[in-house]
N, C-alpha and C. Protein backbone atom coordinates (compact mmCIF):
# COMPACT_ATOMS: atom_id res chain seq x y z
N UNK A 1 123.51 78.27 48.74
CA UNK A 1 122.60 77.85 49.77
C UNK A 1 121.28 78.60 49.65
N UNK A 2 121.55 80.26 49.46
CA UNK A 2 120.12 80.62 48.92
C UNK A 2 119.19 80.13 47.76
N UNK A 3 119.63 79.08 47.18
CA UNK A 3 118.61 78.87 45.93
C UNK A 3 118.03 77.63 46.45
N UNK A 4 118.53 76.70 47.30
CA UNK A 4 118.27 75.49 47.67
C UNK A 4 117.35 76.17 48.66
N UNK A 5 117.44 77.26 49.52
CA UNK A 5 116.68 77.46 50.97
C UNK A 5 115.47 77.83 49.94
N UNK A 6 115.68 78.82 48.85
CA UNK A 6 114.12 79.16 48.06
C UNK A 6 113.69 78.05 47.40
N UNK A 7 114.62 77.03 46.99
CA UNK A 7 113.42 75.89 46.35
C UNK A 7 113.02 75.08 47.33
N UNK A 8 113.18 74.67 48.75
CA UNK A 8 112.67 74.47 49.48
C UNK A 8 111.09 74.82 49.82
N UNK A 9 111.71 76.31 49.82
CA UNK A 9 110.15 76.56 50.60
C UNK A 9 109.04 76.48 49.51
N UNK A 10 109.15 76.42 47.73
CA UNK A 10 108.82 76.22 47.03
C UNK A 10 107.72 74.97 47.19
N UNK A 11 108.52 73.92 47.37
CA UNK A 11 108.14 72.80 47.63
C UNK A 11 106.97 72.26 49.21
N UNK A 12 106.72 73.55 49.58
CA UNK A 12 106.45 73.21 50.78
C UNK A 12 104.87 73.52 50.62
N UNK A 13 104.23 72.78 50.88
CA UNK A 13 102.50 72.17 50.93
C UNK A 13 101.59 72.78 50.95
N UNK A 14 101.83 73.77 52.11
CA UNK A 14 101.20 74.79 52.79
C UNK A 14 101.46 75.68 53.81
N UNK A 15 101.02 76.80 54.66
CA UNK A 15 101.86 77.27 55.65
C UNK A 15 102.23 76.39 56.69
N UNK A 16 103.00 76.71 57.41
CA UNK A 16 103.24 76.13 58.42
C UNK A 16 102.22 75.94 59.97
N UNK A 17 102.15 75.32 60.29
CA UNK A 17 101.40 74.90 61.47
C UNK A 17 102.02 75.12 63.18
N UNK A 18 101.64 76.07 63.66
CA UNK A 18 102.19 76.38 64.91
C UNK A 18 101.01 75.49 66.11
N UNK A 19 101.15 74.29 66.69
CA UNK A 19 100.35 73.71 67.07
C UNK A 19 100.14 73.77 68.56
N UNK A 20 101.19 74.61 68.94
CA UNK A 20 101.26 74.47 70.55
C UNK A 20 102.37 75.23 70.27
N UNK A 21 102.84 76.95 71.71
CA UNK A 21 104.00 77.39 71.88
C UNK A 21 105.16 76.09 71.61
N UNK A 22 105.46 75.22 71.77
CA UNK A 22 106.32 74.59 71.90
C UNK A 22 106.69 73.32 70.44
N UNK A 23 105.71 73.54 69.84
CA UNK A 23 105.58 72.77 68.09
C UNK A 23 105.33 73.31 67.44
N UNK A 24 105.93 72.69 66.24
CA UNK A 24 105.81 73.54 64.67
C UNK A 24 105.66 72.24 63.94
N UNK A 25 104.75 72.55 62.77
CA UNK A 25 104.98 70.96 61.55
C UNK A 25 104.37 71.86 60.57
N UNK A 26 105.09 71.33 59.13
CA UNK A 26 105.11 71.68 58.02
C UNK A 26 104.82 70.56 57.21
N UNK A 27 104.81 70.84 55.54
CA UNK A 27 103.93 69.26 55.14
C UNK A 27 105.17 69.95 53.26
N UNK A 28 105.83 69.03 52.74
CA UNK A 28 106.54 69.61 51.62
C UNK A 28 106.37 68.26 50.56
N UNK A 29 106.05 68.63 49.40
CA UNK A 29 106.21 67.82 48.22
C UNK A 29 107.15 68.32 47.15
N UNK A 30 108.61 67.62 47.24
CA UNK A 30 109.52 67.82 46.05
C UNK A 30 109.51 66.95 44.80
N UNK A 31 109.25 68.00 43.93
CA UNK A 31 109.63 67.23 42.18
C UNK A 31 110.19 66.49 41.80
N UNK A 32 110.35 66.08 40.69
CA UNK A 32 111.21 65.31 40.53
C UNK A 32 112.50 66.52 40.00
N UNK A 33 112.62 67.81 39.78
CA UNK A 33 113.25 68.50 39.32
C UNK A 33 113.85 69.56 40.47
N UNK A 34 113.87 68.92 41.99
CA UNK A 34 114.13 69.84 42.89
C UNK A 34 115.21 69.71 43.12
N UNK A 35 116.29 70.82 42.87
CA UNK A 35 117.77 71.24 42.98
C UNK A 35 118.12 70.01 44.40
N UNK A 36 117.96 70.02 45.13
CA UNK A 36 118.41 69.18 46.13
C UNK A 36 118.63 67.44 45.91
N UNK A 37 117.96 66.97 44.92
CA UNK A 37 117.97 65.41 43.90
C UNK A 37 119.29 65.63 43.57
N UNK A 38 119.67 66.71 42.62
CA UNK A 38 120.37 66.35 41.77
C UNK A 38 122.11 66.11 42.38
N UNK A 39 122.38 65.10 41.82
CA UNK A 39 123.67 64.43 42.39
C UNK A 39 123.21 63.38 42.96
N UNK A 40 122.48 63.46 44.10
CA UNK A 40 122.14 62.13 44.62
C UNK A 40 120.33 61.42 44.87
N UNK A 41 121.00 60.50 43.74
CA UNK A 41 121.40 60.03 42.81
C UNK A 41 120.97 60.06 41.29
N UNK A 42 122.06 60.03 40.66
CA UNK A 42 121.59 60.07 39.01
C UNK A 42 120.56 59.08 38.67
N UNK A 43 119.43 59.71 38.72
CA UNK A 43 118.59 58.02 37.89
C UNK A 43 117.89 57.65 38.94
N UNK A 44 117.69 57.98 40.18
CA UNK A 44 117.10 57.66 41.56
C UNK A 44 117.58 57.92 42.90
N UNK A 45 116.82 59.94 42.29
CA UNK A 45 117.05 60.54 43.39
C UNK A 45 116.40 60.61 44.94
N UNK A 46 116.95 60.88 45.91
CA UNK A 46 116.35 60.48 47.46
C UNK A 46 116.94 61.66 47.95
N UNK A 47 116.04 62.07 49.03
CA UNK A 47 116.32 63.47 49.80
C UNK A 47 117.26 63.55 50.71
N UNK A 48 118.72 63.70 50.58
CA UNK A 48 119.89 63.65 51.33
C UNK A 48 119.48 64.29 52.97
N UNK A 49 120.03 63.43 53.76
CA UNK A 49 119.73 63.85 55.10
C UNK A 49 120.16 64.94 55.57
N UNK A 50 121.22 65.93 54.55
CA UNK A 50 121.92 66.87 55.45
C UNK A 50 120.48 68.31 55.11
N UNK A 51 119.36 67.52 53.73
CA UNK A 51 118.62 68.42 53.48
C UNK A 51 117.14 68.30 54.28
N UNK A 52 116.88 66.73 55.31
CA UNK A 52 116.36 67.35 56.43
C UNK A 52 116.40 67.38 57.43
N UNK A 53 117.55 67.93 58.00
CA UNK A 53 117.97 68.49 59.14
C UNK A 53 118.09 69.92 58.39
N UNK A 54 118.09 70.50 57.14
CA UNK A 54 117.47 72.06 56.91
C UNK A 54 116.39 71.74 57.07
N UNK A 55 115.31 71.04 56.87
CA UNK A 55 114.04 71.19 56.32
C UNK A 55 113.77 71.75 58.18
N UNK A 56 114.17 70.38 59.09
CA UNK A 56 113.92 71.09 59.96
C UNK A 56 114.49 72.41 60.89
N UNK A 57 115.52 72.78 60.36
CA UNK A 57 115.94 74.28 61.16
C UNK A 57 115.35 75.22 60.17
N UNK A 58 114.56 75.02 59.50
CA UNK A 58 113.54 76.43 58.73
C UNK A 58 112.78 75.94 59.77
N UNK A 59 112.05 74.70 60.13
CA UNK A 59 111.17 74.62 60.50
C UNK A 59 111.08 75.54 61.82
N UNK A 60 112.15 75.65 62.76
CA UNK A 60 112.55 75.78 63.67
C UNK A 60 112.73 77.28 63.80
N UNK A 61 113.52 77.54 63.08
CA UNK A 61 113.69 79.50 62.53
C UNK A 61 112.27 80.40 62.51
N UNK A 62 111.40 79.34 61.64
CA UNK A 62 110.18 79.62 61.70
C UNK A 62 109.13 80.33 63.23
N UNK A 63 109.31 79.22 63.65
CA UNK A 63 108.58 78.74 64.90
C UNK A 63 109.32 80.21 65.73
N UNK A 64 110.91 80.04 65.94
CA UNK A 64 111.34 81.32 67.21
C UNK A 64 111.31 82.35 66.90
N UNK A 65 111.15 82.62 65.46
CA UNK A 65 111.35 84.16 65.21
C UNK A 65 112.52 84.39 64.49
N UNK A 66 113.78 83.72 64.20
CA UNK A 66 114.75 83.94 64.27
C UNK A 66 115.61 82.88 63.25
N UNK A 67 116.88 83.18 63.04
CA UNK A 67 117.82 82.53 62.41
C UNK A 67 118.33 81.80 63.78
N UNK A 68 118.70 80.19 63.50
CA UNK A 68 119.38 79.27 64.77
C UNK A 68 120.12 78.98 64.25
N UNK A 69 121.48 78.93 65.01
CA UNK A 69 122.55 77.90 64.77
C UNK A 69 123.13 76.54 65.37
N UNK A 70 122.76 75.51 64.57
CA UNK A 70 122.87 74.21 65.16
C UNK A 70 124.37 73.93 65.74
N UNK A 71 124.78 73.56 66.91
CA UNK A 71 125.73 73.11 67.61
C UNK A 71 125.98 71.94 67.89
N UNK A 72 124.42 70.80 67.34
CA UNK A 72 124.86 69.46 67.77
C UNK A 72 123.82 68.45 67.46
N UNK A 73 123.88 67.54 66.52
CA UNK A 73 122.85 66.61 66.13
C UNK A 73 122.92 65.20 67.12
N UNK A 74 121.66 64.82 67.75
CA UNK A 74 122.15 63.68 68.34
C UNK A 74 121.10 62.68 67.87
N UNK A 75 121.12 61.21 68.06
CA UNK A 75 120.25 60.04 67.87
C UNK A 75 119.44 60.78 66.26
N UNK A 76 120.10 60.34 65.38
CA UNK A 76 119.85 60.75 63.81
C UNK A 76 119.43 59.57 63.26
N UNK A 77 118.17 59.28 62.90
CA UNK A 77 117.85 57.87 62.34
C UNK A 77 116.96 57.83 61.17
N UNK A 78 117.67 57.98 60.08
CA UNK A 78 117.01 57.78 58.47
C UNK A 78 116.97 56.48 58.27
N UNK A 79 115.36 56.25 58.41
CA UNK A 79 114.74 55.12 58.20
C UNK A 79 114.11 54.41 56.82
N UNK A 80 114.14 55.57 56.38
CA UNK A 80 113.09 55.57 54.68
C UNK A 80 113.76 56.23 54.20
N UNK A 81 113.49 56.29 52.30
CA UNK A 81 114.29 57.37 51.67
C UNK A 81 112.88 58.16 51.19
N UNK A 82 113.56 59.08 51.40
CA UNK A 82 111.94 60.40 50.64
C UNK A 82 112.95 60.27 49.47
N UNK A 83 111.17 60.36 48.58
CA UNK A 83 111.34 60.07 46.78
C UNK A 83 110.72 61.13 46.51
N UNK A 84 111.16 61.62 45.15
CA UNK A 84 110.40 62.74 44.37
C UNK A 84 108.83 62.18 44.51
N UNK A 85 108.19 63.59 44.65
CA UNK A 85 106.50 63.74 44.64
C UNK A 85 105.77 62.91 45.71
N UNK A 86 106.65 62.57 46.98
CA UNK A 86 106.39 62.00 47.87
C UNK A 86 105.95 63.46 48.93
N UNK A 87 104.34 63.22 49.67
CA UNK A 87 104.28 64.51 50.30
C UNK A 87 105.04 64.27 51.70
N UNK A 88 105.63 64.73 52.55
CA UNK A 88 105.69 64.48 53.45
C UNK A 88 105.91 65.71 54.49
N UNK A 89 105.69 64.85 56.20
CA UNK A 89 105.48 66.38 57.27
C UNK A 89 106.53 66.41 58.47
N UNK A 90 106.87 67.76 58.73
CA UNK A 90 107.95 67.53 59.41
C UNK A 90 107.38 68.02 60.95
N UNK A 91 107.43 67.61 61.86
CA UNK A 91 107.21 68.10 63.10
C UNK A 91 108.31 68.00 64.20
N UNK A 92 108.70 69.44 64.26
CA UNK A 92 109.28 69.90 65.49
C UNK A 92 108.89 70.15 66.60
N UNK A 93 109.32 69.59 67.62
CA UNK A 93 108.89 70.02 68.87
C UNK A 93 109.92 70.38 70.33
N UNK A 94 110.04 71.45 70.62
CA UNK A 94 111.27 71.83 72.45
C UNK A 94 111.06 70.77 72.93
N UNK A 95 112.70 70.52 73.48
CA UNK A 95 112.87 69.70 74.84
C UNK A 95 113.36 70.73 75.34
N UNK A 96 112.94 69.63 76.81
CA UNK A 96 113.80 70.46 77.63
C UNK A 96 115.43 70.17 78.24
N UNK A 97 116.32 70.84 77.83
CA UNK A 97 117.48 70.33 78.17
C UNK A 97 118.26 70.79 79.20
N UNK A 98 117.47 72.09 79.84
CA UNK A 98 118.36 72.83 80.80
C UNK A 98 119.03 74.07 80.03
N UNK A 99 120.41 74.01 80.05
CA UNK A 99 121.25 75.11 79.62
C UNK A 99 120.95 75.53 77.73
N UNK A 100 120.92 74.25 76.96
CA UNK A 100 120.97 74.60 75.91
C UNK A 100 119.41 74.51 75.30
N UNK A 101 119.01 74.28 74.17
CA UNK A 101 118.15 74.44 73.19
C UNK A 101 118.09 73.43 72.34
N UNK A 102 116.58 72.21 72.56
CA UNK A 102 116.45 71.25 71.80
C UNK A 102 115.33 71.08 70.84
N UNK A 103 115.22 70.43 70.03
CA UNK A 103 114.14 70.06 69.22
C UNK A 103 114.07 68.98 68.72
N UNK A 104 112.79 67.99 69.00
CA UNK A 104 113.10 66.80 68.21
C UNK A 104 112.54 66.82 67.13
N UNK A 105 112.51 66.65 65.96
CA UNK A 105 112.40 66.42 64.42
C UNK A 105 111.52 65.12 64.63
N UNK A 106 111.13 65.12 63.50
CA UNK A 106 110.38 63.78 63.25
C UNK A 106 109.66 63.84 62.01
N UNK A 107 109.70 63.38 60.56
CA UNK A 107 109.89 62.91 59.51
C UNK A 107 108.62 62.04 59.36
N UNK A 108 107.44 62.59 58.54
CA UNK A 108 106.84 61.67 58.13
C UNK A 108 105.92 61.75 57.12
N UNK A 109 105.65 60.22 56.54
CA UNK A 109 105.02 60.15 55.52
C UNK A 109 103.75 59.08 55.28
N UNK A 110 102.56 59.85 55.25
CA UNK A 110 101.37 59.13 55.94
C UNK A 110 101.34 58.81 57.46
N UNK A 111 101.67 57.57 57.66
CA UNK A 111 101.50 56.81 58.98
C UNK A 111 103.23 56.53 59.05
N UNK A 112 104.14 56.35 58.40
CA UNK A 112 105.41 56.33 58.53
C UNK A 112 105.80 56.52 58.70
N UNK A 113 107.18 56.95 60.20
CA UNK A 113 108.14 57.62 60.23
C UNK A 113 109.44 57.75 59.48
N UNK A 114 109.69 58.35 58.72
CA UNK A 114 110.82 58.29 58.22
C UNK A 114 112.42 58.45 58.19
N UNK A 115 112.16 59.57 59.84
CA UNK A 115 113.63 60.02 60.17
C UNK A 115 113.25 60.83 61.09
N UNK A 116 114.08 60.46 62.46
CA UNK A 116 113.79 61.63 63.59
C UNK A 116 115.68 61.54 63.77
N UNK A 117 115.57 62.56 64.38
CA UNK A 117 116.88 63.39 65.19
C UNK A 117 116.63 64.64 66.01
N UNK A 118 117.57 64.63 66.71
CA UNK A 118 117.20 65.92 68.15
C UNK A 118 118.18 67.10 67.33
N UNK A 119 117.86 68.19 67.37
CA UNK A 119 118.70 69.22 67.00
C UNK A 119 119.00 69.88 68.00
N UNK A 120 120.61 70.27 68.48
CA UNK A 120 120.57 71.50 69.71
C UNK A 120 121.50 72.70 68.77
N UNK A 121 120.53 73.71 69.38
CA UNK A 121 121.11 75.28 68.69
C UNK A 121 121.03 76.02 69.96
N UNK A 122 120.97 77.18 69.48
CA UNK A 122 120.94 78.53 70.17
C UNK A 122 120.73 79.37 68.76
N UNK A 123 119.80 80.66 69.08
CA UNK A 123 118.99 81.53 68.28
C UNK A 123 120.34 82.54 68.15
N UNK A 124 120.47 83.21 67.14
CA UNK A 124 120.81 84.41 66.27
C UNK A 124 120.70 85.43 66.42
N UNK A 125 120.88 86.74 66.26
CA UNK A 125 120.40 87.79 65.56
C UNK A 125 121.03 88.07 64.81
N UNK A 126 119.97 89.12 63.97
CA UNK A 126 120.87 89.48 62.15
C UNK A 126 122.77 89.54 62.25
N UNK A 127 123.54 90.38 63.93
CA UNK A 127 124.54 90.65 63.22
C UNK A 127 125.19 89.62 63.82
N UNK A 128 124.30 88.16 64.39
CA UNK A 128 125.32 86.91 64.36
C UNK A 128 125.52 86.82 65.90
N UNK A 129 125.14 88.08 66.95
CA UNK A 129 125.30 87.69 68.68
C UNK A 129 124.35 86.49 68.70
N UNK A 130 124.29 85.74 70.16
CA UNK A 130 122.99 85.23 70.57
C UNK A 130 121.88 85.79 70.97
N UNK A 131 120.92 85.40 70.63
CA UNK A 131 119.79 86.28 71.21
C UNK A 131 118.80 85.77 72.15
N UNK A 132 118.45 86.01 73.24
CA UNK A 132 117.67 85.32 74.29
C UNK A 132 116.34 84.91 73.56
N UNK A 133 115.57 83.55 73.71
CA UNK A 133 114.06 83.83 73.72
C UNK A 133 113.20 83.62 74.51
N UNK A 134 114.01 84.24 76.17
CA UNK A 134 113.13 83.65 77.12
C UNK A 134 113.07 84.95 77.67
């Protein structure tokens, strides 16, 4: 998982964009040679969805300070397939859910959406407790 999390950020555009306490968006262009292609598929590879729902909990890790651990994906909708050397931007943004911790994702390329889903976590610390960020 560490070589995929470093070719990730490899691939990623520019720094990240903190646009408001409550949003983050990032902008990533993968190769045609980026560890995450390979397998799917041989010959016409597309960016497996389980790799952005990482794209967005870096995004997210980013933004709190912290390592998160996801507890629950809801309304997940891959609309497009991201292709090698395709740039595209990810923007996270808090809901509000009450007790737990949301973010909606949202996937895009140019004017296109490509894939939104809500992520719910709760934040980390290094030896793995929860850690408040309020």
């Amino acid at each position: 998982m560490k070589k995929l999390i470093e070719a990730i950020k490899k691939s990623c555009a520019g720094p990240a964009r903190i646009n408001s306490p409550s949003e983050i968006s990032n902008s990533y262009c993968f190769d045609n040679n980026f560890l995450g292609f390979s397998g799917h598929f041989p010959g016409y590879p597309i960016l497996p969805a389980v790799l952005q729902l990482l794209l967005a909990q870096l995004c997210i890790e980013e933004q709190k300070g912290c390592k998160i651990r996801i507890t629950s994906i809801e309304k997940a909708k891959f609309l497009f397939e991201i292709r090698p050397d395709e740039l595209i931007s990810i923007q996270c943004t808090d809901a509000d859910t009450g007790d737990s911790q949301r973010s909606k994702a949202k996937i895009m390329s140019e004017d296109k959406v490509l894939s939104t889903f809500n992520l719910y976590f709760y934040p980390v610390k290094e030896n793995g407790s929860v850690k408040a960020l309020f």
